[in-house]
Protein backbone atom coordinates (compact mmCIF):
# COMPACT_ATOMS: atom_id res chain seq x y z
CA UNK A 1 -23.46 -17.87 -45.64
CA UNK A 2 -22.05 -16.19 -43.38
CA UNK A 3 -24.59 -14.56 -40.56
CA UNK A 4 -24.26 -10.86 -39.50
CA UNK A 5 -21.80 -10.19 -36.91
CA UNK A 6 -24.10 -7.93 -34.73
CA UNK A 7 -26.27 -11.20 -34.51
CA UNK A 8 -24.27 -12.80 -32.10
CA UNK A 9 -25.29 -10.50 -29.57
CA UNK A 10 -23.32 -7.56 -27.75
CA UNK A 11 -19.53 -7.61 -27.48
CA UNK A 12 -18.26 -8.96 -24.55
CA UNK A 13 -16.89 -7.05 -21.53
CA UNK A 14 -13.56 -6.38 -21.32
CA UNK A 15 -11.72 -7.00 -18.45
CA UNK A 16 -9.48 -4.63 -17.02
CA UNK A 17 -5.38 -5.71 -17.37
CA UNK A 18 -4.18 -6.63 -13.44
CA UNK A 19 -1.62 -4.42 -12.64
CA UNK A 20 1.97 -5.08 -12.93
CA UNK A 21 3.52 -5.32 -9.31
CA UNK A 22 5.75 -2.48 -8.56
CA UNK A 23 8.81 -3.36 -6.38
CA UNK A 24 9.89 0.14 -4.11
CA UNK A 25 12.82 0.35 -1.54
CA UNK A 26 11.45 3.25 1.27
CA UNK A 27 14.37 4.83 3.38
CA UNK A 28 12.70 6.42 6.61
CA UNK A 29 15.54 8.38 8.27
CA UNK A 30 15.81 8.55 11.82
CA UNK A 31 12.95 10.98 13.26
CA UNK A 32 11.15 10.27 10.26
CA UNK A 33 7.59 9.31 8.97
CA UNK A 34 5.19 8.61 6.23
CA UNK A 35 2.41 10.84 7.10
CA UNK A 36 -1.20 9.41 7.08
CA UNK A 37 -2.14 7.20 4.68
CA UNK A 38 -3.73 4.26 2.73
CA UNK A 39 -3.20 2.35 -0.31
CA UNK A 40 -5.71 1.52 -3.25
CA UNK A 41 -4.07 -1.35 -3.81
CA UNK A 42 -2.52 -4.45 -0.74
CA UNK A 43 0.87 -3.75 -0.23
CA UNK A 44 3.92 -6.61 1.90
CA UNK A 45 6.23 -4.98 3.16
CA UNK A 46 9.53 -6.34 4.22
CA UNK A 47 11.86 -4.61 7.13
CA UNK A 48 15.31 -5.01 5.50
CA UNK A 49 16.92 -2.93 8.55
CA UNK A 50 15.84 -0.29 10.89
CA UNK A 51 12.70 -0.84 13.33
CA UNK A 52 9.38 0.22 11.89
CA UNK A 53 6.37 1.89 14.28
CA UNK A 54 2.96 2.24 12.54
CA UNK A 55 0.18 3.49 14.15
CA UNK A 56 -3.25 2.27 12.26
CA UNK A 57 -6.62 3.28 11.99
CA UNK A 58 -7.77 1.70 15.25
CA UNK A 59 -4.91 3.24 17.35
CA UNK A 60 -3.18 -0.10 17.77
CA UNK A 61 1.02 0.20 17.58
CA UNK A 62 3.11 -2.46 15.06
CA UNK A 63 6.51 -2.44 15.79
CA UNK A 64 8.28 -4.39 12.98
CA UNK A 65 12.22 -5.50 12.83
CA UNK A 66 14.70 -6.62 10.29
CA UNK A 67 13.67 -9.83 8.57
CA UNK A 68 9.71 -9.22 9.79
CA UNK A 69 7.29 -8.79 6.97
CA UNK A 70 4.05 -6.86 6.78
CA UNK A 71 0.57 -6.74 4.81
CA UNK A 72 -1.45 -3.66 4.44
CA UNK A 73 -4.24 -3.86 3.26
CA UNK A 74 -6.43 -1.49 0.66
CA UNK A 75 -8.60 0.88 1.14
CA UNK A 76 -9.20 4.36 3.12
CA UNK A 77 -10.35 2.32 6.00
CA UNK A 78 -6.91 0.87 6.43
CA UNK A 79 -4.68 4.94 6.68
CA UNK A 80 -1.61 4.58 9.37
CA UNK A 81 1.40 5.71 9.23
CA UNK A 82 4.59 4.34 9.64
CA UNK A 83 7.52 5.70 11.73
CA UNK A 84 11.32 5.98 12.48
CA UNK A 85 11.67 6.32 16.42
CA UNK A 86 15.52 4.96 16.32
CA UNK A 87 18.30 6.09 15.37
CA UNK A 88 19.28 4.29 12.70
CA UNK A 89 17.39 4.51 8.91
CA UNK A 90 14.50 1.81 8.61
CA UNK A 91 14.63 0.10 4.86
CA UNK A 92 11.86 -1.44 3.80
CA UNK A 93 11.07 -3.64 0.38
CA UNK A 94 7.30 -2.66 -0.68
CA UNK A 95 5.63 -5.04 -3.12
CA UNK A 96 2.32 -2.84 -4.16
CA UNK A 97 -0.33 -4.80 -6.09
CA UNK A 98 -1.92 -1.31 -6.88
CA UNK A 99 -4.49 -1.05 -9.43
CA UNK A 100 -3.66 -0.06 -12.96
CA UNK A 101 -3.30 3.81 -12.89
CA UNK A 102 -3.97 4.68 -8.85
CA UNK A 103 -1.10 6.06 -7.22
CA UNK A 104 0.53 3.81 -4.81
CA UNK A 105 -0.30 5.60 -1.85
CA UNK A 106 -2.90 8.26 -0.93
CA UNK A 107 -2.53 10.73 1.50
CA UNK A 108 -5.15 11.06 4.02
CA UNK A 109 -5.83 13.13 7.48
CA UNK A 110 -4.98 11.93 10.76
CA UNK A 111 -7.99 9.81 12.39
CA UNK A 112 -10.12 12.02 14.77
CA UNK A 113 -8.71 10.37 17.98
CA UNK A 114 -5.10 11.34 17.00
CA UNK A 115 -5.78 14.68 16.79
């Protein structure tokens, strides 16, 4: 017959779903910023107008322009911020591969050398 269900051992695992990739447009006015922080999930980033200054982690300075794209990667280890310096609003299109149910950003203090 038919052999007891149980006997084929433990169920398996279930994988978690991948996310679904949320699509944002960010407006940064001029004068304007992000504040500190990371994402749980790897974001790209395109500049659709507007210049975009982030300062990351390490203190190094990204300046980005219209048509330039951008990766950030996940994790705490990866907080910057991102900045307006000009006068005109930076657009950007985010692509966030986040993971189901995390926000997709985190805010987080300033590194210890910034402050």
């Amino acid at each position: 017959m038919f052999g007891r269900l149980d006997s084929l051992g433990p169920p398996p695992t279930q994988e978690p779903e991948p996310a679904m990739p949320v699509v944002q447009t960010i407006t940064l006015a001029p004068g304007a910023s992000t504040g500190w922080h990371y994402h749980p999930g790897r974001v790209q980033v395109m500049v659709l107008s507007g210049v975009l200054t982030r300062t990351l982690a390490d203190g190094s300075v990204v300046v980005s322009s219209p048509g330039e794209g951008l990766v950030e990667e996940a994790g705490p280890e990866f907080v910057h911020i991102g900045r307006n310096l000009g006068s005109v609003p930076v657009v950007l299109a985010a692509l966030y591969d986040a993971p189901e149910g995390s926000p997709l950003a985190v805010d987080a203090p300033a590194p210890q050398w910034s402050r």
